[in-house]
N, C-alpha and C. Protein backbone atom coordinates (compact mmCIF):
# COMPACT_ATOMS: atom_id res chain seq x y z
N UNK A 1 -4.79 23.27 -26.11
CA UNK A 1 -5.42 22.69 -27.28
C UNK A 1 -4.61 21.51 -27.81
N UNK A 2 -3.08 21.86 -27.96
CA UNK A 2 -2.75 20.88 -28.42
C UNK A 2 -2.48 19.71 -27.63
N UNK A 3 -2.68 19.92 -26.24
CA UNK A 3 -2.72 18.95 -24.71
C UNK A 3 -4.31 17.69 -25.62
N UNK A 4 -5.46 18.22 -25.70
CA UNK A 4 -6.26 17.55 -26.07
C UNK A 4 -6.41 16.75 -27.15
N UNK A 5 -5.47 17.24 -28.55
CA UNK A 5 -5.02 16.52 -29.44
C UNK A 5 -4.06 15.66 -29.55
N UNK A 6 -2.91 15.76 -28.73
CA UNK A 6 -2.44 14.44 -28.43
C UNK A 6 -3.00 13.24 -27.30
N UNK A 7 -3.73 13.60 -26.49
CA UNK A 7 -5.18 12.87 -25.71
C UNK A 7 -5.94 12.07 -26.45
N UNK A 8 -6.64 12.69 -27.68
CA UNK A 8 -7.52 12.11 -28.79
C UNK A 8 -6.43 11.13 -29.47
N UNK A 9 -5.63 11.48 -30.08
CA UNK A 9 -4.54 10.81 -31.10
C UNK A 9 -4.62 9.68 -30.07
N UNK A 10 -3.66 9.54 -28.80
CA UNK A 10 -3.51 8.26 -28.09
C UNK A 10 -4.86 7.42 -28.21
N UNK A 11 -6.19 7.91 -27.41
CA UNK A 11 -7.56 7.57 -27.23
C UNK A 11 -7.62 6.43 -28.68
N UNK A 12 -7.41 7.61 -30.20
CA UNK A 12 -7.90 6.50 -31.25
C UNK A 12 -6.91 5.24 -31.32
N UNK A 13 -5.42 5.26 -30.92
CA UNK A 13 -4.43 4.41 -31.65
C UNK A 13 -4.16 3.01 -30.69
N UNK A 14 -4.86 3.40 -29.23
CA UNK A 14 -5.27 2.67 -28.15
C UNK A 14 -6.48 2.39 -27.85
N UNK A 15 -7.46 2.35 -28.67
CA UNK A 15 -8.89 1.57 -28.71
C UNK A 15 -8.77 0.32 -27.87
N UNK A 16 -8.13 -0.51 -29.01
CA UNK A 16 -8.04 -2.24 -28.62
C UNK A 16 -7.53 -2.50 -27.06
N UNK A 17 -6.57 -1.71 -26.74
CA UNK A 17 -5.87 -1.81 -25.37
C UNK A 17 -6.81 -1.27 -24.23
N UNK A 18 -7.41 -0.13 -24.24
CA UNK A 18 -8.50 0.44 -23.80
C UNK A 18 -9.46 -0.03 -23.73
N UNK A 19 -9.91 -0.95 -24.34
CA UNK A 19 -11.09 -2.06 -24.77
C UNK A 19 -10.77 -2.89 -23.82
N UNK A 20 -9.56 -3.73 -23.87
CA UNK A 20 -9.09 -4.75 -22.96
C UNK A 20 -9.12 -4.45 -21.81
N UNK A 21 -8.49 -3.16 -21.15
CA UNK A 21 -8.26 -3.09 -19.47
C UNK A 21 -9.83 -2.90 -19.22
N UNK A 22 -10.83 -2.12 -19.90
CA UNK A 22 -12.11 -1.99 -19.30
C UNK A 22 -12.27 -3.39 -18.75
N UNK A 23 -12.15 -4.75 -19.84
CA UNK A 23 -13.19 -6.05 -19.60
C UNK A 23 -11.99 -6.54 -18.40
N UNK A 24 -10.94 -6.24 -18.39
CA UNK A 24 -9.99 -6.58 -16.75
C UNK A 24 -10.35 -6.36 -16.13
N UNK A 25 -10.98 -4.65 -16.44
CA UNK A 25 -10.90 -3.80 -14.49
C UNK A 25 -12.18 -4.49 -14.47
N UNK A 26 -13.54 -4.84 -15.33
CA UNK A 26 -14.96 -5.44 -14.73
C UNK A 26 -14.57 -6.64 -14.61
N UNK A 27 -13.64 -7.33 -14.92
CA UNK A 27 -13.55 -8.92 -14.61
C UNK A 27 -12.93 -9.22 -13.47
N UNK A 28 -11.76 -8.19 -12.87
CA UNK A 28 -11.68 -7.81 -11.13
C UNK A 28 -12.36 -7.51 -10.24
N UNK A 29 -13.35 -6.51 -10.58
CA UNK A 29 -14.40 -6.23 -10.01
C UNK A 29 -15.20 -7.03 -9.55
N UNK A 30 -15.98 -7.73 -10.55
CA UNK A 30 -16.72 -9.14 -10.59
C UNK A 30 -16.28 -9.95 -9.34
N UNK A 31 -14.81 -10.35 -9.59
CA UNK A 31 -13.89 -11.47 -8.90
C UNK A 31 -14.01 -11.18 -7.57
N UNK A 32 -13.67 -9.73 -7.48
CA UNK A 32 -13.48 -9.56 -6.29
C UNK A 32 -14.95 -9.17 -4.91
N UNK A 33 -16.09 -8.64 -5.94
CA UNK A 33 -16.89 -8.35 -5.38
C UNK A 33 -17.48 -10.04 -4.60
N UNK A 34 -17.73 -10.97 -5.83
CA UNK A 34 -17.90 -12.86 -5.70
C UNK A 34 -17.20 -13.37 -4.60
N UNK A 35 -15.84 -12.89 -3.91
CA UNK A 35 -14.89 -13.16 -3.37
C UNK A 35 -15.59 -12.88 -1.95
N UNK A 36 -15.54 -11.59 -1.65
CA UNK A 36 -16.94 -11.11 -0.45
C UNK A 36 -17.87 -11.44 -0.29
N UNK A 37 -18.77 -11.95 -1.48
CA UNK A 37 -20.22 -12.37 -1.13
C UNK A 37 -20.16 -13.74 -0.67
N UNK A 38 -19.06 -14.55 -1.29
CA UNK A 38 -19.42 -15.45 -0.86
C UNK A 38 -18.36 -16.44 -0.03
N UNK A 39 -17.65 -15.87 0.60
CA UNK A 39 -17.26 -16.30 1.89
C UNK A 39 -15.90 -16.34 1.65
N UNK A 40 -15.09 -16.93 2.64
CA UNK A 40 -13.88 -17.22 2.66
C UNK A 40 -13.52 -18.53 1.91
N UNK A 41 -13.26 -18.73 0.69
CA UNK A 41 -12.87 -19.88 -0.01
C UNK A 41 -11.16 -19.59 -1.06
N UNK A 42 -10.68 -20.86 -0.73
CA UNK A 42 -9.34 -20.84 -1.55
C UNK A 42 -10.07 -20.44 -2.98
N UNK A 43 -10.74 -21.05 -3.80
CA UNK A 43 -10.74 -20.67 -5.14
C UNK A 43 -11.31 -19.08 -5.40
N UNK A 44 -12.10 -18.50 -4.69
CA UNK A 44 -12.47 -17.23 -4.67
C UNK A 44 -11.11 -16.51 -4.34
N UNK A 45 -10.55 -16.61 -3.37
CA UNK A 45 -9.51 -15.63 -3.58
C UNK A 45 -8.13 -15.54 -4.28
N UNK A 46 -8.21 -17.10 -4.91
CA UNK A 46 -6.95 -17.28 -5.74
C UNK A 46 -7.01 -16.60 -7.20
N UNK A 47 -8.67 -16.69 -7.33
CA UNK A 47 -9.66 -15.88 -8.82
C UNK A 47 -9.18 -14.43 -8.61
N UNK A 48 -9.43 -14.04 -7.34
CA UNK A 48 -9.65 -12.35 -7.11
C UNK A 48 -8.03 -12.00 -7.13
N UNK A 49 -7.18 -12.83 -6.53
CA UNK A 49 -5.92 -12.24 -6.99
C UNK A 49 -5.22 -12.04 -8.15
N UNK A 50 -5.48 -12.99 -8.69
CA UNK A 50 -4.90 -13.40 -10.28
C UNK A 50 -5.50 -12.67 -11.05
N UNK A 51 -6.82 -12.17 -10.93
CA UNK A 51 -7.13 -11.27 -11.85
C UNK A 51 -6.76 -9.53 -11.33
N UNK A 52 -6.29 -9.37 -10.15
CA UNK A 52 -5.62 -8.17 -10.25
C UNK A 52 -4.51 -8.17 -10.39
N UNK A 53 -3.80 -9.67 -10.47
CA UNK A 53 -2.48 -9.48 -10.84
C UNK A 53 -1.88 -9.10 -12.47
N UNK A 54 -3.45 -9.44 -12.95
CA UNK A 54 -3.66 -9.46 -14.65
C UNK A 54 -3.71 -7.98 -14.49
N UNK A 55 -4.71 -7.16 -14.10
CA UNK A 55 -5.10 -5.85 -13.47
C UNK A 55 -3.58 -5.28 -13.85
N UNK A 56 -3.01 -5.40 -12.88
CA UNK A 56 -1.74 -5.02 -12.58
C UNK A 56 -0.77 -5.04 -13.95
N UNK A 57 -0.47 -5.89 -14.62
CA UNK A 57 0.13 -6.20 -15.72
C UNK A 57 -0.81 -5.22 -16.69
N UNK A 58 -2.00 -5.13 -16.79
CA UNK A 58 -2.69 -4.21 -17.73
C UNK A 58 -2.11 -3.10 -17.54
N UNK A 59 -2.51 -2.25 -16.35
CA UNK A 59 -1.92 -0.83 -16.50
C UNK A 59 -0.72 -0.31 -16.74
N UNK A 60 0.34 -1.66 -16.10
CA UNK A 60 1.73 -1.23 -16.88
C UNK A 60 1.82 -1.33 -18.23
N UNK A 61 0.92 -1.99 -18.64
CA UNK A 61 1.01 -2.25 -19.95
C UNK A 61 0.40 -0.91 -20.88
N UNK A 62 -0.71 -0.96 -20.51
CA UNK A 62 -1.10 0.53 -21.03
C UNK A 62 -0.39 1.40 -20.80
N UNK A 63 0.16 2.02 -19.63
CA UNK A 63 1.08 3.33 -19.26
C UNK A 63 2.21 3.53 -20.37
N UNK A 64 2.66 2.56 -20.40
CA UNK A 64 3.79 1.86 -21.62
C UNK A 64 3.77 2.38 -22.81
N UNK A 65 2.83 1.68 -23.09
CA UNK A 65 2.05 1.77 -24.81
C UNK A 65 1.21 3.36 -25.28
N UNK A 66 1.08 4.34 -23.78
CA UNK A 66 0.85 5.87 -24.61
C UNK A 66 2.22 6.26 -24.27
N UNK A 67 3.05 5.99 -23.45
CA UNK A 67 4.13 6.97 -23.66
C UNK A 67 5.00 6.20 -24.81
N UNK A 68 5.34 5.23 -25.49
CA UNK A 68 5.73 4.89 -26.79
C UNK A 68 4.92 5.19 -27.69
N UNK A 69 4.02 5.90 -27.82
CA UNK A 69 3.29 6.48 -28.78
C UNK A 69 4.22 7.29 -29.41
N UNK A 70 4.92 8.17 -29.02
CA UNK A 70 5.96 9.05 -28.97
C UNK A 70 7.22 8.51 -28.16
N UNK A 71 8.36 8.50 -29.17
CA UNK A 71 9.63 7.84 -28.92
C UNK A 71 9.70 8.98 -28.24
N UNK A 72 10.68 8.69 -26.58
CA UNK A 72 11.06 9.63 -26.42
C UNK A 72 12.70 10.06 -26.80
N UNK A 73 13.68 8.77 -26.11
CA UNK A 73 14.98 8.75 -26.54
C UNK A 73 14.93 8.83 -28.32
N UNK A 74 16.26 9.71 -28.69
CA UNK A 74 16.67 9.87 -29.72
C UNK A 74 16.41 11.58 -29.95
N UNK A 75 16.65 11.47 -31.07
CA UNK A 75 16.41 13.05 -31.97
C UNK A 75 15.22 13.05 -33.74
N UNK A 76 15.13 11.90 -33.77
CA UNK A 76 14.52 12.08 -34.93
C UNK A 76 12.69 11.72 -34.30
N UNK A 77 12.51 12.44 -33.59
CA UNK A 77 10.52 11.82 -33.22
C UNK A 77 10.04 12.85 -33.65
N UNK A 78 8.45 12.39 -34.08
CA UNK A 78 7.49 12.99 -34.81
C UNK A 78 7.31 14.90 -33.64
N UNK A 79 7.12 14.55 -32.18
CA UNK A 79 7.02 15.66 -31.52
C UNK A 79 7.72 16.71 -31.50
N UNK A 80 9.32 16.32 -31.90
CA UNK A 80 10.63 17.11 -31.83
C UNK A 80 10.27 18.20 -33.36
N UNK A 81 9.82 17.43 -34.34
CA UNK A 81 9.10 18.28 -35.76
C UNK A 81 8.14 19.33 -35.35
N UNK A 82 7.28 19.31 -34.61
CA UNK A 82 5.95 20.01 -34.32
C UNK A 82 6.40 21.05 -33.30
N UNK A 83 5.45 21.62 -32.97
CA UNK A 83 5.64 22.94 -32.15
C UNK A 83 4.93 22.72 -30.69
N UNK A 84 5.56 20.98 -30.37
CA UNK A 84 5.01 20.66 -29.40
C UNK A 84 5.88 20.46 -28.71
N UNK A 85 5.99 21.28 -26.75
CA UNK A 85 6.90 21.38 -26.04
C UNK A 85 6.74 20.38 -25.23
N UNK A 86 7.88 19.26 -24.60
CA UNK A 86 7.91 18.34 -23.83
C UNK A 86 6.71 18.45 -22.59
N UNK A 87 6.65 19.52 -21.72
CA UNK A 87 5.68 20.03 -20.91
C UNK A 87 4.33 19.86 -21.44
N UNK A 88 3.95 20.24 -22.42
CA UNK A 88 2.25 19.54 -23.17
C UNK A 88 2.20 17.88 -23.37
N UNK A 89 3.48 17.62 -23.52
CA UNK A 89 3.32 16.03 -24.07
C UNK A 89 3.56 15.46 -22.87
N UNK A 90 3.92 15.56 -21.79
CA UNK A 90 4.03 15.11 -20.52
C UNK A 90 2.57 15.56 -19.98
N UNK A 91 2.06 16.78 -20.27
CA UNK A 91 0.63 16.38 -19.44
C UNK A 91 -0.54 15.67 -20.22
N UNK A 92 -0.33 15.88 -21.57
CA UNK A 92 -1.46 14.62 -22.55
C UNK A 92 -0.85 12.84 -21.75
N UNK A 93 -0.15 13.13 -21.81
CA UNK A 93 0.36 11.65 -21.59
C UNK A 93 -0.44 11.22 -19.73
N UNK A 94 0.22 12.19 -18.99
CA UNK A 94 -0.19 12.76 -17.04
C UNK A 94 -2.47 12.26 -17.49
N UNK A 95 -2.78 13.44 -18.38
CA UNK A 95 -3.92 13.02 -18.64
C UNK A 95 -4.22 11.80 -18.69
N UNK A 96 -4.03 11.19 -20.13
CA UNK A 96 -4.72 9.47 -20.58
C UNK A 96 -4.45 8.90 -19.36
N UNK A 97 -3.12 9.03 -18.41
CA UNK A 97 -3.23 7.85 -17.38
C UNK A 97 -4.24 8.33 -16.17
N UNK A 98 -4.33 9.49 -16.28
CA UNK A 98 -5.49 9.95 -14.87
C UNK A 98 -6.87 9.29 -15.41
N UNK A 99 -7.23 9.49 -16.61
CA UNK A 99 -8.62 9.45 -17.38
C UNK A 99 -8.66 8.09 -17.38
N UNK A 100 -7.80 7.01 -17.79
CA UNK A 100 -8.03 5.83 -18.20
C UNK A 100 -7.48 4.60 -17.32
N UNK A 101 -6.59 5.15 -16.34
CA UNK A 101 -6.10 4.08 -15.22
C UNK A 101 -6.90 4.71 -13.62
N UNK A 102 -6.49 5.42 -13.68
CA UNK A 102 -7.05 5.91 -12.18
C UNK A 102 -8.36 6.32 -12.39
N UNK A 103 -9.27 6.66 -13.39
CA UNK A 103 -10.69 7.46 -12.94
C UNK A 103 -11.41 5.61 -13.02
N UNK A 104 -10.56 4.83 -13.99
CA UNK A 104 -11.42 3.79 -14.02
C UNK A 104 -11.08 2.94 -13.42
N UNK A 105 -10.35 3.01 -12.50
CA UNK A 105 -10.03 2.07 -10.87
C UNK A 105 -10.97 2.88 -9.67
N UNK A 106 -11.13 4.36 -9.95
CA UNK A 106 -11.91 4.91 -9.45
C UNK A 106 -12.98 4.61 -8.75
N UNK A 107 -14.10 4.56 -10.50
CA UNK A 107 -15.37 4.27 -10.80
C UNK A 107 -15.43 2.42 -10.55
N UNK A 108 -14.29 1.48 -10.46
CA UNK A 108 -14.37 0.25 -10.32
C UNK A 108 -14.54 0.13 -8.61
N UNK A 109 -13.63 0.80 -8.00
CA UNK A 109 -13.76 0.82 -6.31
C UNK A 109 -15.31 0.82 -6.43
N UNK A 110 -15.80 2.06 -7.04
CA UNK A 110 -17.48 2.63 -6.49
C UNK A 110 -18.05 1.55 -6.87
N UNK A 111 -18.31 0.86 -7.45
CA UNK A 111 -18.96 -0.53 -8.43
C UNK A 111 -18.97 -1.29 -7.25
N UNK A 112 -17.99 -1.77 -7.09
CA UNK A 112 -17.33 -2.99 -6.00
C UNK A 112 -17.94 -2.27 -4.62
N UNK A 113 -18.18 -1.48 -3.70
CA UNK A 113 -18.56 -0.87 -2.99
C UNK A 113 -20.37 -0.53 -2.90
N UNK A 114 -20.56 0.07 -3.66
CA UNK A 114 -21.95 -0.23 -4.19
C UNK A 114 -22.85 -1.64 -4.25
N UNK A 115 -22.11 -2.05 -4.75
CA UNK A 115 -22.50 -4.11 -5.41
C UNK A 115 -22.74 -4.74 -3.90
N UNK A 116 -21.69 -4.26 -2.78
CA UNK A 116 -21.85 -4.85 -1.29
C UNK A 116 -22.68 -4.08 -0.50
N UNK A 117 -22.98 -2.83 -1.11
CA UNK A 117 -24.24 -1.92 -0.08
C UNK A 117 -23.90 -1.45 1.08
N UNK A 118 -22.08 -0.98 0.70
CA UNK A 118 -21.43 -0.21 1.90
C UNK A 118 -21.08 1.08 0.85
N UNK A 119 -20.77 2.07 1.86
CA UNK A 119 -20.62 3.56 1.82
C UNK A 119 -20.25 3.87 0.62
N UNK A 120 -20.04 4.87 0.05
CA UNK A 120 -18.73 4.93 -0.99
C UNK A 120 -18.06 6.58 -0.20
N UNK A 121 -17.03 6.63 -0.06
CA UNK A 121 -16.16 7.62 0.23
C UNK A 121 -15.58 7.89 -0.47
N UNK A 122 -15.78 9.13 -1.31
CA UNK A 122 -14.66 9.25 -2.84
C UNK A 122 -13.48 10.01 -1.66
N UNK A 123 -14.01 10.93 -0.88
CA UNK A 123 -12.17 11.29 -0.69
C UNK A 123 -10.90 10.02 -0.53
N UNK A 124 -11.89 9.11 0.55
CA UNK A 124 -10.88 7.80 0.56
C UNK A 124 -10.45 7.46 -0.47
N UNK A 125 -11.29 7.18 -1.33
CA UNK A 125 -11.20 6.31 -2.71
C UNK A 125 -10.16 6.52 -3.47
N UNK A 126 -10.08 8.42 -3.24
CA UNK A 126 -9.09 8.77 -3.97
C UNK A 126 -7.51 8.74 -2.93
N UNK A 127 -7.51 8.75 -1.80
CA UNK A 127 -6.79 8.91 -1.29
C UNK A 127 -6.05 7.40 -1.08
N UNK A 128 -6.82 5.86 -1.50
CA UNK A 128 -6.53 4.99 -1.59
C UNK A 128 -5.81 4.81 -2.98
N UNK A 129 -5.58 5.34 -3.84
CA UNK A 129 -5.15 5.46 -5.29
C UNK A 129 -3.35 6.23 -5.27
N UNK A 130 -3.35 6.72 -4.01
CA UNK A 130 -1.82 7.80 -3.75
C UNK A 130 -1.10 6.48 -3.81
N UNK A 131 -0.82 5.82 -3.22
CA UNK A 131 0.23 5.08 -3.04
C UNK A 131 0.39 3.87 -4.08
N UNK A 132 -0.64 3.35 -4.44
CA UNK A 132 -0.24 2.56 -6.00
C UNK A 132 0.24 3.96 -7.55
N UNK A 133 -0.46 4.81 -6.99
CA UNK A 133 0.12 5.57 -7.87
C UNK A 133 1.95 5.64 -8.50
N UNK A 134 2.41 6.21 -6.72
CA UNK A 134 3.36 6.19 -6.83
C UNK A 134 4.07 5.33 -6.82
N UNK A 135 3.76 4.06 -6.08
CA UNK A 135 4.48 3.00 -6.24
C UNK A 135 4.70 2.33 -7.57
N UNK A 136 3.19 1.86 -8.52
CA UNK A 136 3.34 1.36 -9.46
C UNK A 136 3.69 2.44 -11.06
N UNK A 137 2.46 3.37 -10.73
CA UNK A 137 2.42 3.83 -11.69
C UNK A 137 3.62 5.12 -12.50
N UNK A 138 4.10 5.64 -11.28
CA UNK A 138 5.01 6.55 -11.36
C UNK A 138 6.52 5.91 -12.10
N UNK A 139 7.12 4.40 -11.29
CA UNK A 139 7.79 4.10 -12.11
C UNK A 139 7.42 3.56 -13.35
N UNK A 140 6.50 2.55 -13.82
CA UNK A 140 5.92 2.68 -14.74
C UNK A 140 6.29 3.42 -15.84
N UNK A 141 5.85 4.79 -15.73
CA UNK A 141 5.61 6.21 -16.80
C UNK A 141 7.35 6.23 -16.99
N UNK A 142 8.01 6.15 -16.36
CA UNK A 142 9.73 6.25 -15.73
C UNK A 142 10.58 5.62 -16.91
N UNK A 143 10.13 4.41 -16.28
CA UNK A 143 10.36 3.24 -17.16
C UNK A 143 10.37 3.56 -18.63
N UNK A 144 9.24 3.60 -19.22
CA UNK A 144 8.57 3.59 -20.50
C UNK A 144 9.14 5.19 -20.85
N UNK A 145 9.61 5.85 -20.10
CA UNK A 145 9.65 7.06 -21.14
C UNK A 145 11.55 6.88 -21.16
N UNK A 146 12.22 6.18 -20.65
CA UNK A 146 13.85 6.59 -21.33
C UNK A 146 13.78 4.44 -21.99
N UNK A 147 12.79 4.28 -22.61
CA UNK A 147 12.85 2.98 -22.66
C UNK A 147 12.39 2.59 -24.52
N UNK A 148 13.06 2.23 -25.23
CA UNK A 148 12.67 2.29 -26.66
C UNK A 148 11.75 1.74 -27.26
N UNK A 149 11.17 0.18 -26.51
CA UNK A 149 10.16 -0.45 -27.27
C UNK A 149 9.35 -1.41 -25.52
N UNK A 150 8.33 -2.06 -25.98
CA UNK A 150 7.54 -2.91 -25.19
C UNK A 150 8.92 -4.29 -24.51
N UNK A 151 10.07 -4.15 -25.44
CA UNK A 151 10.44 -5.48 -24.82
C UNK A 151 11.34 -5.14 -23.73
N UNK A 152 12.07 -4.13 -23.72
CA UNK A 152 12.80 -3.28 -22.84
C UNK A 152 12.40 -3.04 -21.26
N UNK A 153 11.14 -3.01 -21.84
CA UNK A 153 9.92 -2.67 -20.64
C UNK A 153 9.37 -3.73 -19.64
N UNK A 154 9.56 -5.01 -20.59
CA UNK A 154 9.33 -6.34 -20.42
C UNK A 154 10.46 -6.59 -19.68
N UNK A 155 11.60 -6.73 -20.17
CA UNK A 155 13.06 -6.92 -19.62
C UNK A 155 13.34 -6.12 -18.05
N UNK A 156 12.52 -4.83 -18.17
CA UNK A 156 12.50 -4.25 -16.64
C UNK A 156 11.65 -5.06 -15.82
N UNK A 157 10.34 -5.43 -16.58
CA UNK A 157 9.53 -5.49 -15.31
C UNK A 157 9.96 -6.79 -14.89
N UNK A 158 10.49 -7.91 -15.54
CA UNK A 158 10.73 -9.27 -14.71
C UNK A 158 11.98 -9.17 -14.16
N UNK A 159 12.97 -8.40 -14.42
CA UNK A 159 13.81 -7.90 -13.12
C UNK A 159 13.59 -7.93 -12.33
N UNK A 160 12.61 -6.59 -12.07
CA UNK A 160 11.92 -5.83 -10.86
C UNK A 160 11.30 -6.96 -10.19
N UNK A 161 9.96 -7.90 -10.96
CA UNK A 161 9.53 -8.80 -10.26
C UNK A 161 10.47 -9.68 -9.23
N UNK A 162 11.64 -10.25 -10.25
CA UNK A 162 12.64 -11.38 -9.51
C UNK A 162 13.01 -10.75 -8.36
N UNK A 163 13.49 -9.75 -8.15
CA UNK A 163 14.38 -8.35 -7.40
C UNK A 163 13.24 -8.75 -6.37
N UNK A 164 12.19 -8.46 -6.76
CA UNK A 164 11.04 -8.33 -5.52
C UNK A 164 10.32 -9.17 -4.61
N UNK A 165 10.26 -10.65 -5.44
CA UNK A 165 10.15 -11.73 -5.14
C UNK A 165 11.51 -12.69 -4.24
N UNK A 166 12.58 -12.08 -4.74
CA UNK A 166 13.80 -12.42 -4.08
C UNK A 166 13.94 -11.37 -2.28
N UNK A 167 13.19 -10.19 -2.52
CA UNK A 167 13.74 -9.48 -1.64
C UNK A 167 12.51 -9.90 -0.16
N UNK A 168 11.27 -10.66 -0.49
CA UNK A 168 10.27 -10.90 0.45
C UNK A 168 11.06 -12.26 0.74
N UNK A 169 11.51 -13.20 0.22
CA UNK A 169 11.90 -14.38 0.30
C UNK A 169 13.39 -14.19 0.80
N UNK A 170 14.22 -13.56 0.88
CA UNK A 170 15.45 -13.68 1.25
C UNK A 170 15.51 -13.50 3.19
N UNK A 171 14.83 -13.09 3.66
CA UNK A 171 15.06 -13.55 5.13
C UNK A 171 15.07 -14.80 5.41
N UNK A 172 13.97 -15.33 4.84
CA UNK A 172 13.50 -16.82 5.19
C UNK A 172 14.67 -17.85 4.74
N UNK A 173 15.55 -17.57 3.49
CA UNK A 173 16.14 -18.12 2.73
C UNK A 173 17.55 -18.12 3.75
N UNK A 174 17.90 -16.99 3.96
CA UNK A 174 19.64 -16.77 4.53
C UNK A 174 19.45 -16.36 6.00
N UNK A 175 18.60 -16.98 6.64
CA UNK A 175 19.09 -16.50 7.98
C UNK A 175 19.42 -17.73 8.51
N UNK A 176 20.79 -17.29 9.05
CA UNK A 176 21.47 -18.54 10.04
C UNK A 176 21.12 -18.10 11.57
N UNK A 177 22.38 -18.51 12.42
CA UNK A 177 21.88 -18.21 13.85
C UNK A 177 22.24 -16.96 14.20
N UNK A 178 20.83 -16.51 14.45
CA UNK A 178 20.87 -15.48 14.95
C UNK A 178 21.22 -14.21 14.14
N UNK A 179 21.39 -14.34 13.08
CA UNK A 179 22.51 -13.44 12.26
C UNK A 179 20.98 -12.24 11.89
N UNK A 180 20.97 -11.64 12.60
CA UNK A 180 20.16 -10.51 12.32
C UNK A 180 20.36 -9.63 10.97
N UNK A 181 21.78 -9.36 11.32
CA UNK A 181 22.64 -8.28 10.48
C UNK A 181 22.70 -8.76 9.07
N UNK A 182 22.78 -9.83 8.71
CA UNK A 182 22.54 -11.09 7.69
C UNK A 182 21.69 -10.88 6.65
N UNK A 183 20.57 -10.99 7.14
CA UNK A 183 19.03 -11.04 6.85
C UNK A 183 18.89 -9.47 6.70
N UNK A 184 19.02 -8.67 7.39
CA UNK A 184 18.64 -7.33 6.94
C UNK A 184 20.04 -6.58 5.58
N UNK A 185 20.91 -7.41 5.87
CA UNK A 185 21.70 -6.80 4.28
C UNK A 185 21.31 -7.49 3.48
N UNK A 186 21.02 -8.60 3.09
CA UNK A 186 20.49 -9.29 1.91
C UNK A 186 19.20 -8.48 1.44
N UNK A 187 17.96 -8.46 2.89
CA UNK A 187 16.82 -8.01 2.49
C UNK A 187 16.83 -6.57 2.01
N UNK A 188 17.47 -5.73 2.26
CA UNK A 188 17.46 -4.51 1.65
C UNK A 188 18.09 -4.06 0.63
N UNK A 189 19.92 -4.87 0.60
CA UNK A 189 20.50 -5.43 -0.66
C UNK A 189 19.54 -5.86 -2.06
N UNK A 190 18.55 -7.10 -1.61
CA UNK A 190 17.65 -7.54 -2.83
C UNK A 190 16.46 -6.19 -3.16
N UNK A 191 16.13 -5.69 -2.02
CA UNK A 191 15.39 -5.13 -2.26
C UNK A 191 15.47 -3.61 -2.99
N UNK A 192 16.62 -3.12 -2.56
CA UNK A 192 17.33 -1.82 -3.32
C UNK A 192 17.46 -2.72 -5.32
N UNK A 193 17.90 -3.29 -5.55
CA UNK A 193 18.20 -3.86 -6.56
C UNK A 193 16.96 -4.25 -7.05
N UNK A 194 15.91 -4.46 -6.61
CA UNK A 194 14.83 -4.28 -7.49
C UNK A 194 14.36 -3.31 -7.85
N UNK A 195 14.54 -1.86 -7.01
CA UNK A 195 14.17 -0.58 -7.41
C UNK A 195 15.11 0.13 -8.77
């Protein structure tokens, strides 16, 4: 019971944000479905990326913003008062992101799939959702829960980006002759350091 009341509480205090990723995830959708119909063109797929890269920035952004709903670091938070055990507030929280990131990337696959008049496979669908899960979303939740405010969060993620952007680009960047050994310590070097 009280799993569903902190569900609702987030739901009302995240309207506006909730509001926003809907008109993202249909404005990806859109992009991307336009992108297929109508052929192979630079501006179609520079549209369809950029808006899941927006995509992308949304859900971290949301994931963020319910688990700071509730501070977690410290001793003085509203949950620590109540007779609410970390285990309920970890699955209200497990909830909003199943309900509001994944069912509606879900229902966006089926859209986008539908719209082209090919199959829809929910086991795939769902089984296409495992690995951004864990990749994005898991640290994400990570992040945001030993993390005090939105700027902290901010401060991680363009790390992570640089870290990541440095770690695809660093073969190309430092390889001399032949130096195999080179290129694979830098690249895994940059790339550990973005994780």
């Amino acid at each position: 019971m009280r799993i569903l009341h902190i569900f609702r509480k987030d739901v009302r205090r995240l309207a506006a944000p909730l509001l926003a990723l809907v008109v993202i995830e249909a404005t990806a959708a859109y992009c991307e479905t336009q992108s297929y119909l109508s052929g192979p063109s630079r501006s179609s797929y520079y549209r369809s990326q950029s808006t899941l890269l927006l995509l992308t920035f949304a859900w971290i952004f949301l994931i963020a913003a319910v688990i700071l709903q509730e501070r977690l670091p410290g001793t003085r938070q509203y949950w620590l008062t109540r007779p609410i055990g970390w285990p309920r507030l970890l699955a209200a929280k497990l909830l909003f992101v199943a309900v509001f990131v994944n069912a509606v990337w879900f229902l966006s696959d089926c859209v986008i799939l539908g719209s082209l008049h090919l199959p829809i496979d929910p086991p795939l669908l769902l089984f296409r959702q495992i690995p951004l899960t864990v990749i994005l979303f898991l640290p994400a939740f990570c992040l945001a829960s030993i993390s005090s405010g939105l700027g902290q969060i901010a401060m991680g993620l363009m790390m992570a980006a640089f870290g990541f952007v440095f770690a695809i680009l660093a073969p190309t960047l430092f390889q001399s002759h032949n130096s195999r050994s080179t290129s694979f310590i830098v690249y895994n070097g940059s790339a550990f350091g973005s994780l």
